[in-house]
PDB file of N, CA and C in Angstrom:
ATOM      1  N   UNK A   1       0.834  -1.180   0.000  1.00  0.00           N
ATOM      2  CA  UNK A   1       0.000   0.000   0.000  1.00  0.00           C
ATOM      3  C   UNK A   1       0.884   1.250   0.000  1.00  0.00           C
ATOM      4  N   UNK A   2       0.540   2.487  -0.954  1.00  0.00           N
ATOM      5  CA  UNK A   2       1.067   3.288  -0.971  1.00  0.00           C
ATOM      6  C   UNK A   2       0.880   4.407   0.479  1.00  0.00           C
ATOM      7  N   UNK A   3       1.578   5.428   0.686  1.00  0.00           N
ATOM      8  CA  UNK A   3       1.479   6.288   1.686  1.00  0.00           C
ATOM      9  C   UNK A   3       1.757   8.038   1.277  1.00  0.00           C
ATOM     10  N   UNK A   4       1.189   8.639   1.067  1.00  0.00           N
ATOM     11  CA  UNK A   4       1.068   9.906   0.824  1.00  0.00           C
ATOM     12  C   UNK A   4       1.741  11.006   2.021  1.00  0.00           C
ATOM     13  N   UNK A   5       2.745  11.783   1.425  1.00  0.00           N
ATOM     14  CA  UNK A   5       2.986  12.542   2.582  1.00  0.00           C
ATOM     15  C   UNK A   5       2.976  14.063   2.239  1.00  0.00           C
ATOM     16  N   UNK A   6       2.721  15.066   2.960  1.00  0.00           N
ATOM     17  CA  UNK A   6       3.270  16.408   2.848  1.00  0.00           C
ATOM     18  C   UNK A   6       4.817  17.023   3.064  1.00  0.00           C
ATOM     19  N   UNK A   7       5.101  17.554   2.500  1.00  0.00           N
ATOM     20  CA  UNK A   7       6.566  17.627   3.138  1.00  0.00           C
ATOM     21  C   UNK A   7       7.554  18.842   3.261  1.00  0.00           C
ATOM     22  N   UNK A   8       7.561  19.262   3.956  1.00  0.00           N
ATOM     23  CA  UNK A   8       7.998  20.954   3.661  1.00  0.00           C
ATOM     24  C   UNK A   8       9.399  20.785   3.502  1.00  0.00           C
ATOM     25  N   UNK A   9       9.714  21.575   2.353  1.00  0.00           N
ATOM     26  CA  UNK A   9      11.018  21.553   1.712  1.00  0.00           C
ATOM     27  C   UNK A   9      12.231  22.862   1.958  1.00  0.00           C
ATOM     28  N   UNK A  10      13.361  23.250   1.953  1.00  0.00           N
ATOM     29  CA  UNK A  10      13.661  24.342   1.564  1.00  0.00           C
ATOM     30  C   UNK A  10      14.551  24.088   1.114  1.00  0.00           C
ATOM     31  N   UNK A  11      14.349  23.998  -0.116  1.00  0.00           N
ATOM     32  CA  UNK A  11      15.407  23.765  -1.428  1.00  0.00           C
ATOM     33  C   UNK A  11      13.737  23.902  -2.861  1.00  0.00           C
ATOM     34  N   UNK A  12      14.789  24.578  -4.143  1.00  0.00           N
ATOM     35  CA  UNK A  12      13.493  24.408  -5.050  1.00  0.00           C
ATOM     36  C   UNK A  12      13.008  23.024  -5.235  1.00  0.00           C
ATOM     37  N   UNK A  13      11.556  22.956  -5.500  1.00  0.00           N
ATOM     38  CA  UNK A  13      10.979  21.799  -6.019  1.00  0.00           C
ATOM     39  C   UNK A  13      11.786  20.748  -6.982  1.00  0.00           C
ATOM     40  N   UNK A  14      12.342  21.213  -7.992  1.00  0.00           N
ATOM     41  CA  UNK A  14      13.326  20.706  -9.088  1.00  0.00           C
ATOM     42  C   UNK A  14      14.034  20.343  -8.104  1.00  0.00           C
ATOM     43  N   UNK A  15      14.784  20.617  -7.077  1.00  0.00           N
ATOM     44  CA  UNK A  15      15.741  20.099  -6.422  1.00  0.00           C
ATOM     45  C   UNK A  15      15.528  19.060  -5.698  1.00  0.00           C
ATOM     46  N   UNK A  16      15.044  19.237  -5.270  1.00  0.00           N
ATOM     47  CA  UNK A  16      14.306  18.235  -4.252  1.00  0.00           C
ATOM     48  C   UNK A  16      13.798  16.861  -4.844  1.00  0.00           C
ATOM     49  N   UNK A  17      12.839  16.995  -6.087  1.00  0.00           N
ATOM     50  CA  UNK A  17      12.361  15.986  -7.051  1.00  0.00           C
ATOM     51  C   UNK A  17      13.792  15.181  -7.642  1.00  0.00           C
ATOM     52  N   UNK A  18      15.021  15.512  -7.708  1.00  0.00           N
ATOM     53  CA  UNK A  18      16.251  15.117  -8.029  1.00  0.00           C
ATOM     54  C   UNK A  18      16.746  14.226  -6.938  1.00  0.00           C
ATOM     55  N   UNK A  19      16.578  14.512  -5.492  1.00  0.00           N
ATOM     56  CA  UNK A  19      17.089  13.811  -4.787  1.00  0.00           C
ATOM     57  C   UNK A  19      16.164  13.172  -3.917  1.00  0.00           C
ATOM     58  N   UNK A  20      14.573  12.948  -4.412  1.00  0.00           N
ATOM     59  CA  UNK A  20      13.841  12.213  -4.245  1.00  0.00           C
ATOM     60  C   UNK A  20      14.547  10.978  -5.199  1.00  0.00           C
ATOM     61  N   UNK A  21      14.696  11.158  -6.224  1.00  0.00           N
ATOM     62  CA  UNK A  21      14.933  10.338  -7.362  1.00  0.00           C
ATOM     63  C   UNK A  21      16.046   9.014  -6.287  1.00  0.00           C
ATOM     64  N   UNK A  22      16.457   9.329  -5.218  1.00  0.00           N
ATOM     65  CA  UNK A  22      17.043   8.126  -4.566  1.00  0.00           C
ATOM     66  C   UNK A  22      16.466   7.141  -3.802  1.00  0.00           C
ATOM     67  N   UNK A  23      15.144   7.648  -3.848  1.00  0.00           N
ATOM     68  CA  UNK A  23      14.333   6.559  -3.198  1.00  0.00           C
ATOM     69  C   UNK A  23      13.276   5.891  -4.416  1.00  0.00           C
ATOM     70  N   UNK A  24      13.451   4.535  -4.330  1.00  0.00           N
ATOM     71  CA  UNK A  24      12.990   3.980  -5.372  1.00  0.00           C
ATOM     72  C   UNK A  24      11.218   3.615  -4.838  1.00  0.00           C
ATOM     73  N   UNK A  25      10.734   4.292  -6.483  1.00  0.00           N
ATOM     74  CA  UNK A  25       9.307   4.307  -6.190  1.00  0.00           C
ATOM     75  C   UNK A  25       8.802   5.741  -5.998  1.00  0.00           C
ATOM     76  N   UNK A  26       9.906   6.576  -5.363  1.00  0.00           N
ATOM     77  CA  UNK A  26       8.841   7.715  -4.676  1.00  0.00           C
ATOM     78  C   UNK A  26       8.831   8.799  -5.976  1.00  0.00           C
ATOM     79  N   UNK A  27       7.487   9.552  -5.679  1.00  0.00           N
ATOM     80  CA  UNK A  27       6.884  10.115  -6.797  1.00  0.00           C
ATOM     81  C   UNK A  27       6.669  11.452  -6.050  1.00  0.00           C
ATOM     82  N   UNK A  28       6.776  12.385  -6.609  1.00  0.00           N
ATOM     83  CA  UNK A  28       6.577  14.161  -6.470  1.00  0.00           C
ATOM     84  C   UNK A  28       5.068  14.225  -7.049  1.00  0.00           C
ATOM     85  N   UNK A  29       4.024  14.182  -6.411  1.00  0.00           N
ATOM     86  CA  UNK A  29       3.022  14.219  -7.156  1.00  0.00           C
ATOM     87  C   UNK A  29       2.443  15.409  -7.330  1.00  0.00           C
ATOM     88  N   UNK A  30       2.503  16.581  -6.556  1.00  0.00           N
ATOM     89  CA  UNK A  30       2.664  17.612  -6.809  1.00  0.00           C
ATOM     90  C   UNK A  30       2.993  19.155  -5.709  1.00  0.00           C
ATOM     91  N   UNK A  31       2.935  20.260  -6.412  1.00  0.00           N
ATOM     92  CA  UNK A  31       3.490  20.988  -5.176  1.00  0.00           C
ATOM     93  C   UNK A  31       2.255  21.816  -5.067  1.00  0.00           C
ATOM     94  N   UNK A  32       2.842  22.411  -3.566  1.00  0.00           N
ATOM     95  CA  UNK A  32       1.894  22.938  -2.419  1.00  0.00           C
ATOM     96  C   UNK A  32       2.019  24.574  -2.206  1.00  0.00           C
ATOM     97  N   UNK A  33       1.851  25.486  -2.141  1.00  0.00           N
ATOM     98  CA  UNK A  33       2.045  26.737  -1.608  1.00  0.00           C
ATOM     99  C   UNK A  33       2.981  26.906  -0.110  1.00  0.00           C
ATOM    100  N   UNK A  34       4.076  27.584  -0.241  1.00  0.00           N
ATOM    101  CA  UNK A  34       4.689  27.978   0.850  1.00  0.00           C
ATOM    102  C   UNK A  34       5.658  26.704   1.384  1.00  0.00           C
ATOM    103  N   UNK A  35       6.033  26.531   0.352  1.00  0.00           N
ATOM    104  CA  UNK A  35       7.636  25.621   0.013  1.00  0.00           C
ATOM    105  C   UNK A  35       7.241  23.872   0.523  1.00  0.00           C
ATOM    106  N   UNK A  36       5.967  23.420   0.268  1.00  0.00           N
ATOM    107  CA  UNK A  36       5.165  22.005   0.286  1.00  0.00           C
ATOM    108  C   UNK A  36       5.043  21.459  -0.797  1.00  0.00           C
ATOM    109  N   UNK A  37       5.569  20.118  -0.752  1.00  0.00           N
ATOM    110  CA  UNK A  37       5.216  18.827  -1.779  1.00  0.00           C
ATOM    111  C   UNK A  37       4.463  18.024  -1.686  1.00  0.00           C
ATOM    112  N   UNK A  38       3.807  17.419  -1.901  1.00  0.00           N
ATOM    113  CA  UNK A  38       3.279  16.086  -1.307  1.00  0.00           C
ATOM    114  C   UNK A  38       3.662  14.892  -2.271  1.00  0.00           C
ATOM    115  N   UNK A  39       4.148  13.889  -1.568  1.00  0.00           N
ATOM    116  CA  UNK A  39       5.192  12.728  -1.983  1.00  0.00           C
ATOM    117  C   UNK A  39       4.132  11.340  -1.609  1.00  0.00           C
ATOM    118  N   UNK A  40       4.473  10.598  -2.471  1.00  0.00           N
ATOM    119  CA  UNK A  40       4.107   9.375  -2.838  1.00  0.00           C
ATOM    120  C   UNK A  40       5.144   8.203  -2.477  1.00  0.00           C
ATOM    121  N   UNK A  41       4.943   7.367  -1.193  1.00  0.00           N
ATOM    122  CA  UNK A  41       6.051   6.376  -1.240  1.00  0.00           C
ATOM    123  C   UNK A  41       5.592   5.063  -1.173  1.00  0.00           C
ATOM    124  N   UNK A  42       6.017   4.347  -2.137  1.00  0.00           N
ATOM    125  CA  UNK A  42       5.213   2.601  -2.128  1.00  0.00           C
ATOM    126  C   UNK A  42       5.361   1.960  -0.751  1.00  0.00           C
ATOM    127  N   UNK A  43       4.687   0.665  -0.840  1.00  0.00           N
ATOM    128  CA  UNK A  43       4.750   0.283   0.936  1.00  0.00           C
ATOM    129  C   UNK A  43       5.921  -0.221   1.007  1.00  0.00           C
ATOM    130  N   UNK A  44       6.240   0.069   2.428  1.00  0.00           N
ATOM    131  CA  UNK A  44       7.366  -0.788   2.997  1.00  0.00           C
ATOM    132  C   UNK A  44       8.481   0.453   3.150  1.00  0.00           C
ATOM    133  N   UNK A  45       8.245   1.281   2.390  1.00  0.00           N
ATOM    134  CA  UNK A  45       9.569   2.636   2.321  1.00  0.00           C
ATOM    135  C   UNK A  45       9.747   3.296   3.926  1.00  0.00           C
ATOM    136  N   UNK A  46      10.022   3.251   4.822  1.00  0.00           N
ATOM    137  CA  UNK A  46       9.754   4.175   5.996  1.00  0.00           C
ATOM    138  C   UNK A  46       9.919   5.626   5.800  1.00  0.00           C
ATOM    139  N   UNK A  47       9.042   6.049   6.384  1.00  0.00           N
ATOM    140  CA  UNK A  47       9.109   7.582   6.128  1.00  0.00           C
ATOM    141  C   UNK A  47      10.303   7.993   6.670  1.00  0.00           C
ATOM    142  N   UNK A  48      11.162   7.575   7.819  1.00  0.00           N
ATOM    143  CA  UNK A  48      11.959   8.239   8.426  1.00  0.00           C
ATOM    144  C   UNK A  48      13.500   8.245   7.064  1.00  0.00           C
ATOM    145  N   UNK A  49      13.118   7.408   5.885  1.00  0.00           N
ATOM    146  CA  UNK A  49      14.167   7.636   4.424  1.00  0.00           C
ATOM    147  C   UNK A  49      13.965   8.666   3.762  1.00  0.00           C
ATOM    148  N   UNK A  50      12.376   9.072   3.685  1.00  0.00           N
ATOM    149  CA  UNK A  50      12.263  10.420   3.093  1.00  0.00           C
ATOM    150  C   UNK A  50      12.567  11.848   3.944  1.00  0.00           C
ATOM    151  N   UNK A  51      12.413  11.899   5.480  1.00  0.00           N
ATOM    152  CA  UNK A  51      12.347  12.572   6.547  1.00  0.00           C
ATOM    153  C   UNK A  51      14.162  12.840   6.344  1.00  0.00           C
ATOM    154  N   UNK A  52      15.062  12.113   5.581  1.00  0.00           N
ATOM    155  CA  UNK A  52      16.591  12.159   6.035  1.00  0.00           C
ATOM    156  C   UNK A  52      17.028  13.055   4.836  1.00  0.00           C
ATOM    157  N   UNK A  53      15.987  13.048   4.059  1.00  0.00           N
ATOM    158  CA  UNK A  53      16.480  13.777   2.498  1.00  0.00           C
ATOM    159  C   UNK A  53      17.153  14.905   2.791  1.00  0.00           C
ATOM    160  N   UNK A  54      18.022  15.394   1.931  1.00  0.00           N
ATOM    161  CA  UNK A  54      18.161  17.309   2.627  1.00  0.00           C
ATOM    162  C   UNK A  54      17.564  17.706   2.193  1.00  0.00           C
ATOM    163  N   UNK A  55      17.274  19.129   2.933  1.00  0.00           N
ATOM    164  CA  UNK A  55      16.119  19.759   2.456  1.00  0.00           C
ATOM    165  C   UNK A  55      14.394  19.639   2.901  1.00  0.00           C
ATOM    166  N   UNK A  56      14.200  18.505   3.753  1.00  0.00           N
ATOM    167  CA  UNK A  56      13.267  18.255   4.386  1.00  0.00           C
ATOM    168  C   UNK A  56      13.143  19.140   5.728  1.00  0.00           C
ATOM    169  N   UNK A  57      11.992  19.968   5.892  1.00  0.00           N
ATOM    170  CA  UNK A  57      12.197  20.315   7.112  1.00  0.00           C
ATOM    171  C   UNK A  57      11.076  19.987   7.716  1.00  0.00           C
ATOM    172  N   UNK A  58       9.850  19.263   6.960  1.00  0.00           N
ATOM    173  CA  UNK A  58       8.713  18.703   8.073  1.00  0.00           C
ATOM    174  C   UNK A  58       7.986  17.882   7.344  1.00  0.00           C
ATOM    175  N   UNK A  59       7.405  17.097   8.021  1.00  0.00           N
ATOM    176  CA  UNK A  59       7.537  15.511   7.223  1.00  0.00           C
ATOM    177  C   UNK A  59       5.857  15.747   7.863  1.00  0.00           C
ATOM    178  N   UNK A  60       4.486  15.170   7.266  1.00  0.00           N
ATOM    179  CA  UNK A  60       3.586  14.513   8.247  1.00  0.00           C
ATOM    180  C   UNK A  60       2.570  13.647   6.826  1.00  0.00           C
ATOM    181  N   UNK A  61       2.016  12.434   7.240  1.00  0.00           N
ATOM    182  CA  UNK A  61       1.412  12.073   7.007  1.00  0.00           C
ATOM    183  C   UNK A  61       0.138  12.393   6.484  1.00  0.00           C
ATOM    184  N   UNK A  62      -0.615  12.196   5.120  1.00  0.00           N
ATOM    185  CA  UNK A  62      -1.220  13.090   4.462  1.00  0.00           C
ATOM    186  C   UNK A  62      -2.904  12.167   4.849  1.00  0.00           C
ATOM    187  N   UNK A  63      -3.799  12.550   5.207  1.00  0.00           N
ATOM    188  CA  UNK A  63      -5.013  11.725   5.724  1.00  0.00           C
ATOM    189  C   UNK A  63      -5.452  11.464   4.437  1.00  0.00           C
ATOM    190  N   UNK A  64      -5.832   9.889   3.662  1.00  0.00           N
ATOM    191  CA  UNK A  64      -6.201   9.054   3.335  1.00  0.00           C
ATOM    192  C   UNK A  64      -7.684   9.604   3.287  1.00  0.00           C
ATOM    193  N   UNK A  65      -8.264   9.973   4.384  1.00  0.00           N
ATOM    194  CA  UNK A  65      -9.895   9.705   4.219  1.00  0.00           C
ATOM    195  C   UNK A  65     -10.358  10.771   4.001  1.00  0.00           C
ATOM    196  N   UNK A  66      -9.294  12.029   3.521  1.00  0.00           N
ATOM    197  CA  UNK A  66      -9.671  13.352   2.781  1.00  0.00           C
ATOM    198  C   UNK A  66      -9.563  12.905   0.898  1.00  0.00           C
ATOM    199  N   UNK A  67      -9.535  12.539   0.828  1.00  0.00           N
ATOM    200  CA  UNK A  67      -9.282  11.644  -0.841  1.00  0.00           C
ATOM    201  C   UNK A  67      -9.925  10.701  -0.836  1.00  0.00           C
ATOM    202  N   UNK A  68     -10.567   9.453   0.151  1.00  0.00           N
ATOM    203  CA  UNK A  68     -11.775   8.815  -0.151  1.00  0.00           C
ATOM    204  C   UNK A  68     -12.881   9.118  -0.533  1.00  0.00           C
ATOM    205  N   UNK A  69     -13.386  10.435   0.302  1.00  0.00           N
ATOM    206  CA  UNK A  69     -14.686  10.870   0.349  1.00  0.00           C
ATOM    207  C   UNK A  69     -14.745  11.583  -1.105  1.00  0.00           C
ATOM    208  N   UNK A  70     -16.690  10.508  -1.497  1.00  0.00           N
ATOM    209  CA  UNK A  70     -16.775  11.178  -2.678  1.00  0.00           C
ATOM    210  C   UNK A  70     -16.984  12.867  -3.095  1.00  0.00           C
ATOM    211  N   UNK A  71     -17.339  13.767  -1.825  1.00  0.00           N
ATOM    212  CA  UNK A  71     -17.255  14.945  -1.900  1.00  0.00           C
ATOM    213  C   UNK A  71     -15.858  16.104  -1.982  1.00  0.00           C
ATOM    214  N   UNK A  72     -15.050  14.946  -1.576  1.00  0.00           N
ATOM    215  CA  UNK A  72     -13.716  16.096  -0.961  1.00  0.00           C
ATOM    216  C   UNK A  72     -13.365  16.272  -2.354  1.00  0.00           C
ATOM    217  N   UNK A  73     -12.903  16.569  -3.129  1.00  0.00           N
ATOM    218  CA  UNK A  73     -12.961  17.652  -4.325  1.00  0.00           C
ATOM    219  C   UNK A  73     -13.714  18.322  -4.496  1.00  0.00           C
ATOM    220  N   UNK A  74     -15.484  18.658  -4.207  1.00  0.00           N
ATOM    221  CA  UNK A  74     -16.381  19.331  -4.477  1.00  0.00           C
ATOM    222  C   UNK A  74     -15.949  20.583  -3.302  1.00  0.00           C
ATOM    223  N   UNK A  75     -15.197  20.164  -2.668  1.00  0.00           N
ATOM    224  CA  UNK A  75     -15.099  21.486  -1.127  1.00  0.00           C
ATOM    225  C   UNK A  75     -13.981  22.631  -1.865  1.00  0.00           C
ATOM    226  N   UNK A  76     -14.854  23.867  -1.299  1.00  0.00           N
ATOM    227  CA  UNK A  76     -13.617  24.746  -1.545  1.00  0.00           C
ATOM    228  C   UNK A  76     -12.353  24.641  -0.959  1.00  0.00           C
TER     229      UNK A  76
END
């Protein structure tokens, strides 16, 4: 199972997506306002591999049951 994270960066996006590129599997799925990514890591990856990246300065777990619900895209 995959795991979705937020991840506050300070380094550019391009940069960062480069040295994501060392963890196999993980995906930049897209960026956030006010230096946030949110990252894609297949199962089994521990977050504390993406948490070591440089450039990471806050790591949290992205809730799952905001992307289940068939409404949560309809919300402003």
């Amino acid at each position: 199972m995959k795991t979705a994270y937020i991840v506050g960066i300070s380094v550019p996006a391009a940069e960062f997506r480069a040295r994501l590129a060392e963890i196999p599997g993980a995906v930049l799925v897209r960026e956030l306002p006010s230096s946030r990514v949110v990252v894609v890591l297949p199962g089994g990856t521990p977050a504390k591999t993406l948490a070591s990246l440089p450039g990471v300065t806050s790591l949290r777990e992205d809730r799952p049951e905001r992307l289940s619900r068939p409404d949560a895209r309809d919300r402003p």
